[in-house]
Protein backbone atom coordinates (compact mmCIF):
# COMPACT_ATOMS: atom_id res chain seq x y z
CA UNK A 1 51.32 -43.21 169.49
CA UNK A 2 50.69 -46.35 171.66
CA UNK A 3 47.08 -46.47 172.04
CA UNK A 4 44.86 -48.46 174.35
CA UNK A 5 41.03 -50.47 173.12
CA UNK A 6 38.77 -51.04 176.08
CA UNK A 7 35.78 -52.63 174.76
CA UNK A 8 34.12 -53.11 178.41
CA UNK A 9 35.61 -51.63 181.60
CA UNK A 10 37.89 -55.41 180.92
CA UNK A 11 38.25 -56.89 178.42
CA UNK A 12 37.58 -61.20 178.01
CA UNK A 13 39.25 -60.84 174.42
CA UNK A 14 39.24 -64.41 172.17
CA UNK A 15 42.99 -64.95 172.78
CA UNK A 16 43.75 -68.40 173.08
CA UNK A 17 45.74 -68.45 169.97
CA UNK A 18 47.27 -65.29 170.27
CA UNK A 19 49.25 -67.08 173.15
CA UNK A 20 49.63 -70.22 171.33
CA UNK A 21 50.31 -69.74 168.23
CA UNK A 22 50.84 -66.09 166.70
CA UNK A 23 54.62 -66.03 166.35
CA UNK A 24 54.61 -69.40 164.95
CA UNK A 25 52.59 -69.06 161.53
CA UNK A 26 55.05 -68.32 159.38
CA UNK A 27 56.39 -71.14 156.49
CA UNK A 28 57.97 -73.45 159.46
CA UNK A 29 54.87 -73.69 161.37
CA UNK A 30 55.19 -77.32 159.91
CA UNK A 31 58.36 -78.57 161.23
CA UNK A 32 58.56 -81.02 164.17
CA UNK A 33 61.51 -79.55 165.17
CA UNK A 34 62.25 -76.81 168.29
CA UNK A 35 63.50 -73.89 167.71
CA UNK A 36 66.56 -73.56 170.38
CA UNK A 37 66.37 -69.78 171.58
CA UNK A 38 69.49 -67.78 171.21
CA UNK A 39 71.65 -67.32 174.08
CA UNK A 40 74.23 -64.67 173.28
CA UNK A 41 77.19 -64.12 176.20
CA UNK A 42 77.50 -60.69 174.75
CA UNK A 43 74.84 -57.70 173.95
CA UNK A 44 75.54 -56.95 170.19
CA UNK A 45 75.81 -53.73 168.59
CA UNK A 46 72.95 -52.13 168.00
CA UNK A 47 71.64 -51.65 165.02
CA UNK A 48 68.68 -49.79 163.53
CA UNK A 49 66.45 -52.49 163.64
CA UNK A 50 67.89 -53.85 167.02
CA UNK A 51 66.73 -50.48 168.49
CA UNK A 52 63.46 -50.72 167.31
CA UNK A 53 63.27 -53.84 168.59
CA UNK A 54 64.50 -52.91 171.65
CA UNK A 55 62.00 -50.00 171.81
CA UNK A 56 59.10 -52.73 171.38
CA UNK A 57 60.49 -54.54 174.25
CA UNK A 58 60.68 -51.99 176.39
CA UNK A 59 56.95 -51.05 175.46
CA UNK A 60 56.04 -54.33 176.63
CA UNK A 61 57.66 -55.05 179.40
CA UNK A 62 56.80 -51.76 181.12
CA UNK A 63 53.23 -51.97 179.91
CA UNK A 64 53.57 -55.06 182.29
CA UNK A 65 55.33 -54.19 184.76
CA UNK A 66 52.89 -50.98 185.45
CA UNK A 67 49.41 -52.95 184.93
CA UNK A 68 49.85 -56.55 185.99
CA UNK A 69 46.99 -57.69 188.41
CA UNK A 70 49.56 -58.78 190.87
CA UNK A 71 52.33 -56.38 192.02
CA UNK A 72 54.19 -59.17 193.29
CA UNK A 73 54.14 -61.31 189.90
CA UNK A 74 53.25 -64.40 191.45
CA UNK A 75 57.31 -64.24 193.28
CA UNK A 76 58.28 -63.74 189.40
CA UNK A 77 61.52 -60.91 189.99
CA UNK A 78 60.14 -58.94 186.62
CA UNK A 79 63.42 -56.91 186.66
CA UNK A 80 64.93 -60.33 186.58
CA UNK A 81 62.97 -61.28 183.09
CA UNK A 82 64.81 -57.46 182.09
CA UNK A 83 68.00 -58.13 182.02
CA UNK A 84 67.71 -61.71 180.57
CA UNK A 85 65.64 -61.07 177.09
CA UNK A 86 67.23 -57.76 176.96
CA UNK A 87 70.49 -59.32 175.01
CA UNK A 88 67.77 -61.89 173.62
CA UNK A 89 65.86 -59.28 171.84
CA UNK A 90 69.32 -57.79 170.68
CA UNK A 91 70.53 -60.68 169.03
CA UNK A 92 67.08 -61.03 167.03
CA UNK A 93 67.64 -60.96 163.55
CA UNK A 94 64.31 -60.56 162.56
CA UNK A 95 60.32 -59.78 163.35
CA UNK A 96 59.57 -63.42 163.72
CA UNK A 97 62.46 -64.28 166.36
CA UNK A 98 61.70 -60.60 168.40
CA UNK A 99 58.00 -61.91 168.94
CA UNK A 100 59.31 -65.35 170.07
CA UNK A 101 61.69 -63.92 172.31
CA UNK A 102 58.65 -61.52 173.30
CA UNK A 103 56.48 -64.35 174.17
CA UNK A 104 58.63 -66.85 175.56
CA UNK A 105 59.32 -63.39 178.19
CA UNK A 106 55.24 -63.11 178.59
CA UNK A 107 54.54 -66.58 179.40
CA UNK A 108 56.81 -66.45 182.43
CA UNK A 109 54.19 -65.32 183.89
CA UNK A 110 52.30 -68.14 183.63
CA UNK A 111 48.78 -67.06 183.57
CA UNK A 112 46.08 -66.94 180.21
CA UNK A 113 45.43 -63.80 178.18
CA UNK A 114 49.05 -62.54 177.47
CA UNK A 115 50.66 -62.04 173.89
CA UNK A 116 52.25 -60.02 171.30
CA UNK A 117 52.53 -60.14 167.61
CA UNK A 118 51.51 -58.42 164.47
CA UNK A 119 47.40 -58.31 163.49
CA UNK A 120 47.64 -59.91 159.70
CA UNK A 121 48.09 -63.37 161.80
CA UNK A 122 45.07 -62.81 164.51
CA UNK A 123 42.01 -64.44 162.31
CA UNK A 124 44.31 -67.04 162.01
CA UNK A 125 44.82 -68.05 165.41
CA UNK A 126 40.98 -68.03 166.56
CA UNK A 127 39.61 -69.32 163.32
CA UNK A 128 36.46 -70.24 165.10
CA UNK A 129 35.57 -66.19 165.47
CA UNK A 130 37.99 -64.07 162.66
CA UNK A 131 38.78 -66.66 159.91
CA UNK A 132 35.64 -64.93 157.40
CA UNK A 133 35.44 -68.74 155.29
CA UNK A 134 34.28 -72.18 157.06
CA UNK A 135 33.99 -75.46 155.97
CA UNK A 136 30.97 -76.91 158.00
CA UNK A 137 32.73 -78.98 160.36
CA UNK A 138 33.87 -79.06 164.23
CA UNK A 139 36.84 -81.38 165.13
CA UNK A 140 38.24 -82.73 168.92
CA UNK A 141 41.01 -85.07 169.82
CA UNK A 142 39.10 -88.00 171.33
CA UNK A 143 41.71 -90.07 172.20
CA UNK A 144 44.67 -88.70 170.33
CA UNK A 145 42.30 -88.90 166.47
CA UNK A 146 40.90 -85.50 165.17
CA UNK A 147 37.32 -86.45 165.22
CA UNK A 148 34.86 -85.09 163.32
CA UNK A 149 32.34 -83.24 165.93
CA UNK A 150 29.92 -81.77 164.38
CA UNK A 151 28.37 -80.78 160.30
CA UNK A 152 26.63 -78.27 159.66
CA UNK A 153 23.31 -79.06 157.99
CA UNK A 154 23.61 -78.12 154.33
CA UNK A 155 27.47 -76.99 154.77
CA UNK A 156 30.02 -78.16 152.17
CA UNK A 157 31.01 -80.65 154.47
CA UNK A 158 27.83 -82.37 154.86
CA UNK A 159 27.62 -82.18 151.07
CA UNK A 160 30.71 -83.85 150.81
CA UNK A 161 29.68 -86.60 152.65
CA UNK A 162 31.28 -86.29 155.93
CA UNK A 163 29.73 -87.54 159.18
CA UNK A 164 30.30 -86.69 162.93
CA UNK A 165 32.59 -89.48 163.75
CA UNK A 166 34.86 -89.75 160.93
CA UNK A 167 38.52 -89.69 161.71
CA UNK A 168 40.81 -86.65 159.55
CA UNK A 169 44.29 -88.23 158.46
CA UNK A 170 45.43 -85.43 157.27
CA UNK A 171 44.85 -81.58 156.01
CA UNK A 172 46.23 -80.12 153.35
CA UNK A 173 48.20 -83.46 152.47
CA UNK A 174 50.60 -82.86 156.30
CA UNK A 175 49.49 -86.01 158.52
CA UNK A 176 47.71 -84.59 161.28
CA UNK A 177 50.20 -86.63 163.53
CA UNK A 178 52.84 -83.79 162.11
CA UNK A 179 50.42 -80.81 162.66
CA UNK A 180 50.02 -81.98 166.26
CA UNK A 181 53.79 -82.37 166.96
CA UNK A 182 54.49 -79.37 165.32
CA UNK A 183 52.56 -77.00 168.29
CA UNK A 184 53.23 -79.07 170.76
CA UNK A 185 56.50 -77.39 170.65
CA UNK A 186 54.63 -73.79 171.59
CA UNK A 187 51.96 -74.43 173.79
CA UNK A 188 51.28 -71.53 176.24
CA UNK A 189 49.86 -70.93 179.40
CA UNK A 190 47.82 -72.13 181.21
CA UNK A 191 50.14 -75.37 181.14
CA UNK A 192 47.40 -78.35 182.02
CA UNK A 193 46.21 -81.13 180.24
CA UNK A 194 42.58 -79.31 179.26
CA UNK A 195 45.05 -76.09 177.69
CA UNK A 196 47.07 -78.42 175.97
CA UNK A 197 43.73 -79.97 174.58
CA UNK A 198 42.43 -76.78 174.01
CA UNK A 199 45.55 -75.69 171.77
CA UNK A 200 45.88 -78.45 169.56
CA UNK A 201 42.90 -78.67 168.78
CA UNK A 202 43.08 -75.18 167.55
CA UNK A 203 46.12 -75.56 165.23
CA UNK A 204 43.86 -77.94 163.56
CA UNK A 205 40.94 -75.72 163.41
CA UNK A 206 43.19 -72.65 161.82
CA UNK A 207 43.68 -74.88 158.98
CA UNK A 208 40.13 -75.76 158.41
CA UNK A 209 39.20 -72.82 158.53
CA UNK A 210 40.46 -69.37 156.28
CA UNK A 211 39.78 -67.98 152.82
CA UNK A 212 36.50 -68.36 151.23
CA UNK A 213 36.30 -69.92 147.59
CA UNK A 214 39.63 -71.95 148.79
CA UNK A 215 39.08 -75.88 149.13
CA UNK A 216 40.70 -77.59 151.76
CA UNK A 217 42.35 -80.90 151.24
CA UNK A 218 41.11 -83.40 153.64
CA UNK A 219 42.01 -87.42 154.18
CA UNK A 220 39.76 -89.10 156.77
CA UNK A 221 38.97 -92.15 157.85
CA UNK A 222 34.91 -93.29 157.08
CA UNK A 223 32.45 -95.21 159.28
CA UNK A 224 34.53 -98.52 158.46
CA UNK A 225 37.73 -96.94 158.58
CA UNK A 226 38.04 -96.71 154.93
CA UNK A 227 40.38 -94.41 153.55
CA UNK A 228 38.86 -90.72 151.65
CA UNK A 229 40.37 -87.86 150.29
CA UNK A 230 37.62 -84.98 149.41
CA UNK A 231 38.75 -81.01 148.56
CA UNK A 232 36.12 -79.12 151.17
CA UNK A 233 35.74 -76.14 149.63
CA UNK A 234 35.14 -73.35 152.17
CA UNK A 235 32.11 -70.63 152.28
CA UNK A 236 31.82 -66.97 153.08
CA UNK A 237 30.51 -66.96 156.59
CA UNK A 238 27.91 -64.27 156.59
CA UNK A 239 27.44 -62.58 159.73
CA UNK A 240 30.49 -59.80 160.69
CA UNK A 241 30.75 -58.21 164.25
CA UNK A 242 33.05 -54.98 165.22
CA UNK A 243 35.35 -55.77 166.97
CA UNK A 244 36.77 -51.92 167.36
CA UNK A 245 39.94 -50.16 165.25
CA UNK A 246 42.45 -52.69 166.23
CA UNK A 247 41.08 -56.14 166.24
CA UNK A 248 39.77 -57.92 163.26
CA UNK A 249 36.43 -58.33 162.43
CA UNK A 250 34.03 -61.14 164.24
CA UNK A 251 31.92 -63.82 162.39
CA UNK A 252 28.91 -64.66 164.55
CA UNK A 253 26.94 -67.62 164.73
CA UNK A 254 23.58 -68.09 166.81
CA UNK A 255 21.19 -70.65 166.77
CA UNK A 256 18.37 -71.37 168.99
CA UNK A 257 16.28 -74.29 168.46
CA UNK A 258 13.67 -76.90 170.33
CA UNK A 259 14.85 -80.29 170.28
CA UNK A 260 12.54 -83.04 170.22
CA UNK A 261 11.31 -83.53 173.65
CA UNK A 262 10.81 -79.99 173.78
CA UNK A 263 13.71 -78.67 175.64
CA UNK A 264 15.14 -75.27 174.36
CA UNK A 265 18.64 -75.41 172.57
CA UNK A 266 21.12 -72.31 172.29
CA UNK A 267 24.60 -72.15 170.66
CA UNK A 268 26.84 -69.21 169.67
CA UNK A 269 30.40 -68.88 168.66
CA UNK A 270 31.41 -66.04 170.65
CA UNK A 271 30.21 -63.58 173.55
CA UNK A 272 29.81 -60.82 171.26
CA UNK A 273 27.73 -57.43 172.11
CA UNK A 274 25.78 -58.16 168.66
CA UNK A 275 24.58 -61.14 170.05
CA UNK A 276 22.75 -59.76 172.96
CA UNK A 277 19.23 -59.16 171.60
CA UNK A 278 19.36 -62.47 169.86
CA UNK A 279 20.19 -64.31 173.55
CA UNK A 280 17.07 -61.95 175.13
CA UNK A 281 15.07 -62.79 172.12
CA UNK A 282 15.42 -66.85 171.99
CA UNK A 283 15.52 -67.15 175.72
CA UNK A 284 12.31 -65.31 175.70
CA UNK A 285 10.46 -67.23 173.20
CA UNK A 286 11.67 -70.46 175.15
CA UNK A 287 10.10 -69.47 178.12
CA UNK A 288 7.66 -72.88 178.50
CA UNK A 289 10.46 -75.10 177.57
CA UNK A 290 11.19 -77.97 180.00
CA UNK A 291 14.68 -76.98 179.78
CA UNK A 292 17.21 -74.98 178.20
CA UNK A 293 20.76 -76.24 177.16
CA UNK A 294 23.67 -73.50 176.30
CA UNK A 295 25.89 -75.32 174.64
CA UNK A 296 29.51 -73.33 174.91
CA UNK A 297 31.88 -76.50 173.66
CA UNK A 298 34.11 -74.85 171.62
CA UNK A 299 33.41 -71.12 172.56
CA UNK A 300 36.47 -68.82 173.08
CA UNK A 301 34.75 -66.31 175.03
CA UNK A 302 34.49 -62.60 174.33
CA UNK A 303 32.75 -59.52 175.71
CA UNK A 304 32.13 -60.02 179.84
CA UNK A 305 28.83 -57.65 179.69
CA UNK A 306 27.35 -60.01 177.21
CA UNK A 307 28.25 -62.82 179.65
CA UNK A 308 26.16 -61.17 182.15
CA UNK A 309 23.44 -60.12 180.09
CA UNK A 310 22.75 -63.71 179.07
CA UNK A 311 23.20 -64.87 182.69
CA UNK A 312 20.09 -62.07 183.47
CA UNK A 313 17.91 -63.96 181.70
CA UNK A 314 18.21 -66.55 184.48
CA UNK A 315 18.77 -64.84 187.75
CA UNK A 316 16.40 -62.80 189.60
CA UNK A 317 17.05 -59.69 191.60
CA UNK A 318 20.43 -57.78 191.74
CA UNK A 319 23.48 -60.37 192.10
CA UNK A 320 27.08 -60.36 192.51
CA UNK A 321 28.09 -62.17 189.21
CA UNK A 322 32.01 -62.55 190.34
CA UNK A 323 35.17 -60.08 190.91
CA UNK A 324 38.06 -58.75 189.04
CA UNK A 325 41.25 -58.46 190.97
CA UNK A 326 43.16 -55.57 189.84
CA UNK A 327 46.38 -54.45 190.78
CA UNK A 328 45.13 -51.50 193.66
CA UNK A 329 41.78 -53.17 194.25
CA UNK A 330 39.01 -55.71 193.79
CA UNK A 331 36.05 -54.63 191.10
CA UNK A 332 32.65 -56.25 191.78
CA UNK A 333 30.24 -57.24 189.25
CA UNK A 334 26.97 -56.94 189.84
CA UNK A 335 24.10 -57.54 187.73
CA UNK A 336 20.05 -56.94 187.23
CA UNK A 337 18.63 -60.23 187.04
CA UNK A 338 15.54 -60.35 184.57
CA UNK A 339 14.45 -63.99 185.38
CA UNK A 340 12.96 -64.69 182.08
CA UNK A 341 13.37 -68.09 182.41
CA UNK A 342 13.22 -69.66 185.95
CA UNK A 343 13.33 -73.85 184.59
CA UNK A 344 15.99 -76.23 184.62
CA UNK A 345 19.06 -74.92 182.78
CA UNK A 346 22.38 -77.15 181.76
CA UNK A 347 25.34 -75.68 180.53
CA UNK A 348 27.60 -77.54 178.16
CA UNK A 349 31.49 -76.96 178.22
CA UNK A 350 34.70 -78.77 176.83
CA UNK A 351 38.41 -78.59 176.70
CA UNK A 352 37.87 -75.21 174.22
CA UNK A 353 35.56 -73.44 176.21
CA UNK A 354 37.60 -70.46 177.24
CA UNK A 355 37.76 -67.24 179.12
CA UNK A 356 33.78 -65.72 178.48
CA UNK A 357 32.67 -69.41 178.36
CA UNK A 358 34.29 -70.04 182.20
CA UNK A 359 33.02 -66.67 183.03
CA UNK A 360 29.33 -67.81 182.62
CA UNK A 361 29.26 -71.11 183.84
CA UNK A 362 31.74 -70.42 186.75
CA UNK A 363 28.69 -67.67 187.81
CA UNK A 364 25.95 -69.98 186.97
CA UNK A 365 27.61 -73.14 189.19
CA UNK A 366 28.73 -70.51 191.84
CA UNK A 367 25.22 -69.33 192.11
CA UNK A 368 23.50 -72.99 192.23
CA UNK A 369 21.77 -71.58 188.88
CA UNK A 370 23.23 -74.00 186.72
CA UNK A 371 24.39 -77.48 186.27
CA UNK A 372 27.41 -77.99 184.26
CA UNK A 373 27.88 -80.84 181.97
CA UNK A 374 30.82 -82.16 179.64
CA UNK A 375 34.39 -81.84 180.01
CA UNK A 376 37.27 -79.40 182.10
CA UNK A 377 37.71 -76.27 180.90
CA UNK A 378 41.05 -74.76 180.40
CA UNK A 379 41.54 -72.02 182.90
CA UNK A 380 41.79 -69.08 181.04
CA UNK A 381 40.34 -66.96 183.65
CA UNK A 382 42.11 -63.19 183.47
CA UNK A 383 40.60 -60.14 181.62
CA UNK A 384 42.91 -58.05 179.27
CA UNK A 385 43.92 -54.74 177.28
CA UNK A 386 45.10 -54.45 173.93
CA UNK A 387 47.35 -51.66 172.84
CA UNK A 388 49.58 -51.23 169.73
CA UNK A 389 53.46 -51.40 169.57
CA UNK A 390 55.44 -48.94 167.87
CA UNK A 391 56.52 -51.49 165.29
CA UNK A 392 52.21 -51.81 164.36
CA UNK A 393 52.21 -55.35 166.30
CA UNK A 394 49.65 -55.85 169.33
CA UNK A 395 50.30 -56.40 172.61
CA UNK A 396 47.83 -58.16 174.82
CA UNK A 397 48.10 -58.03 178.77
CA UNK A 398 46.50 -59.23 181.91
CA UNK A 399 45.54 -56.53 184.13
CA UNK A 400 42.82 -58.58 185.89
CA UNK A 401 42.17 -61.81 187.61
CA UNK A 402 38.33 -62.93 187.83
CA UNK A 403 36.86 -64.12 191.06
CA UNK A 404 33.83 -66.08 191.18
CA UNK A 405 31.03 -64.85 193.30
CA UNK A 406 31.59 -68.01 196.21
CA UNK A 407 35.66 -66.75 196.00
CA UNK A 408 37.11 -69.26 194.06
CA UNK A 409 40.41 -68.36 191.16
CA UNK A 410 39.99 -70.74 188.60
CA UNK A 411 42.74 -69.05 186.24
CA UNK A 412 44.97 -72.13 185.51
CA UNK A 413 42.26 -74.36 187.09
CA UNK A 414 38.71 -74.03 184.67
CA UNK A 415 35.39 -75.35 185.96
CA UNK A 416 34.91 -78.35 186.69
CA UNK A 417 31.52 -79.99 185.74
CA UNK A 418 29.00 -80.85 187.87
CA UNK A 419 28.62 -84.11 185.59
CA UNK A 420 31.37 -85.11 183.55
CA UNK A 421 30.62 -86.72 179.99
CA UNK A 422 33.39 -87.23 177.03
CA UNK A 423 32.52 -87.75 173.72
CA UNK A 424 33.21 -90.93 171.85
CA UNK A 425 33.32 -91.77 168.07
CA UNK A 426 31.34 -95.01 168.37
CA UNK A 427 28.53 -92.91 169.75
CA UNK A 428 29.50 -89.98 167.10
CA UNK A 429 29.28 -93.03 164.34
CA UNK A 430 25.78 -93.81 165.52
CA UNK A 431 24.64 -90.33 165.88
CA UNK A 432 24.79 -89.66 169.46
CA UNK A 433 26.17 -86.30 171.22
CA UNK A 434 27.09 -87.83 174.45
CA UNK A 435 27.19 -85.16 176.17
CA UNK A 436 24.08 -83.15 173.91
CA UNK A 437 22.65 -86.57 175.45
CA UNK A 438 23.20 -86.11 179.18
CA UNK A 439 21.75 -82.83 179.06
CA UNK A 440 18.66 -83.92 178.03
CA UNK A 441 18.61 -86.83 180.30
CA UNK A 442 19.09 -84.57 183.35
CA UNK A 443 16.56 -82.26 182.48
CA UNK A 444 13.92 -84.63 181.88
CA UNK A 445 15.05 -86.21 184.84
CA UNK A 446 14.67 -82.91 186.70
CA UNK A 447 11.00 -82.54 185.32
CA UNK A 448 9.82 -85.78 187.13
């Protein structure tokens, strides 16, 4: 039975990787070489596994085909995309080449949120949220170098000695010039230079990340660009969110925090229905703060009424928080603003601040409610469903397009920010969040 898992009336699932990288962890997720995709001048003869294959494709392109946001496919002839990976799927040989061919069919559509492939490899692709075992450490490509971001106070990393700032070589002895060439060869939509960002990065993070008790090998590059090579060994990350019969478990983080001049400080990993009363809770308490700063820079997304609940805190009155285009109408959402907090409020976004995270600030800049601060985001603006293939894989599938309450589709686009700020490792090296920075600045500025 194919069964569908609506966890709101749509769904902003984590899915990133899901598009980028689910058929490609298996043992040559290494190699710097493309795969060429099999082009067969003849349909073979079926065999048992061909037709259940060819079952599974038929699954998901019809799932398509009747739910897509747009009837017209963006001018994409669907029955076109039929008849081409029909003899494609045929001539698969095994599960790994039917979910390539699967894909590769999928992202002719060209839009975020699309993807198929079995569930063992989903905590893999969005370490930041499934992967249950963590090292301590955030990482971005700041000028082609995987930079150490961010240690966590107390985390094996920090015990280790690594700093924000220092440069990894290398993880698990591949040179992270290889990792990086390696998905470059499967990046999925949205194709711009933020996505692409926003996917590499990732492939890093999946290693990082994974298996508590397990060390991870790590060269890097020091303050003086001396050479290290440390074994971080990873930690059970404690907090676990439902994520419903389907999806794997969630590993939440939350903080909230006053920074030195005063100005509130919030940062969470996901938009997650768990995290609600903490958001109510520490925007409450911060309520005489000169400021507050959400920092989403790295954040996936996740659950679209937990967007809006957070945004509450900050509105007043009923609002229109955006639209979802869906394929016989438009859906409004509208939302109860609680005004807890009426002050100054920056929101912080990057290259991997995706889906949930656009849905937020979009709202808040759209609204005037909000000033955004960093980098791009990648434009990973749809909403989807999950369902389950015959064969036990997933399938995940647009069937909405958001709309942001002054009419703007930023799928493909992401939000630009109000003030744009990149990070650099001299900065990192001397203990400065650029961007962390520039929040503060504005809202002291604001206060004067």
């Amino acid at each position: 039975m194919i069964k569908t898992y609506r966890f709101t009336l749509l769904v902003f699932i984590l899915i990133l990787g899901i598009l980028a990288g689910v058929i490609f962890l298996t043992s040559d997720i290494f190699s710097t070489e493309a795969t060429p995709t099999p082009v067969p001048t003849l349909i073979p003869t079926p065999t048992a596994g061909n037709r259940e294959y060819l079952q599974v494709f038929e699954v998901v392109w019809s799932t398509v085909n009747e739910t897509y946001f747009d009837p017209d496919f963006g001018g994409l002839d669907w029955d076109a995309v039929h008849a081409e990976y029909e003899p494609l799927v045929m001539a698969a040989t095994d599960a790994d080449t039917l979910y390539q061919v699967l894909n590769q069919m999928l992202w002719e559509l060209n839009v975020s949120h699309v993807g198929v492939g079995p569930v063992t490899v989903w905590p893999s692709v969005e370490p930041v949220v499934w992967e249950n075992g963590e090292t301590g450490i955030d990482v971005r490509l700041l000028d082609g170098q995987a930079v150490i971001t961010r240690v966590e106070a107390g985390s094996p990393a920090e015990q280790a000695g690594l700093r924000p700032g220092f440069i990894i070589q290398s993880i698990e002895t591949t040179p992270v010039e290889q990792l990086l060439a390696a998905a470059q060869e499967h990046l999925a939509p949205p194709y711009n230079d933020q996505s692409r960002t926003d996917q590499l990065t990732r492939s890093l993070l999946r290693l990082i990340y994974g298996d508590p008790g397990a060390c991870v090998p790590l060269a890097y590059l020091d303050e003086k660009d001396e050479l290290h090579e440390e074994c971080i060994q990873r930690i059970q990350r404690p907090r676990q969110g439902e994520m419903g019969d389907v999806m794997p478990p969630a590993y939440l983080e939350f903080e909230s925090l006053r920074l030195e001049s005063g100005i509130g400080y919030i940062r969470f990993n996901t938009f997650h229905p768990d995290l609600i009363p903490d958001m109510v809770a520490a925007v409450a308490a911060l309520q005489d703060a000169p400021g507050i700063i959400i920092d989403l820079r790295g954040n996936p997304g996740g659950d679209p009424t937990t967007c809006e609940a957070l945004a509450a805190q900050f509105l007043d009155g009923e609002t229109l928080f955006g639209s979802f285009k869906v394929r016989s109408e438009i859906i409004e959402r509208s939302l109860i603003g609680e005004n807890v907090y009426p002050g100054p409020l920056v929101i912080l976004i990057d290259a991997l601040s995706f889906s949930g995270s656009e849905y937020l600030s979009s709202g808040m800049q759209a609204l005037g409610r909000g000033v955004i601060i960093g980098e791009r985001s990648p434009g990973g603006l749809t909403a989807m469903n999950v369902i389950d293939l015959p064969n036990g894989a997933i399938l995940g599938f647009p069937v909405a397009q958001l709309i942001t309450p002054d009419g703007q589709v930023l799928e493909g686009y992401g939000v630009i920010p109000d003030i744009t700020v990149n990070l650099e490792r001299s900065q990192l090296l001397a203990g400065i969040d650029a961007q962390l920075q520039a929040a503060i600045n504005y809202i002291l500025g604001a206060e004067r």
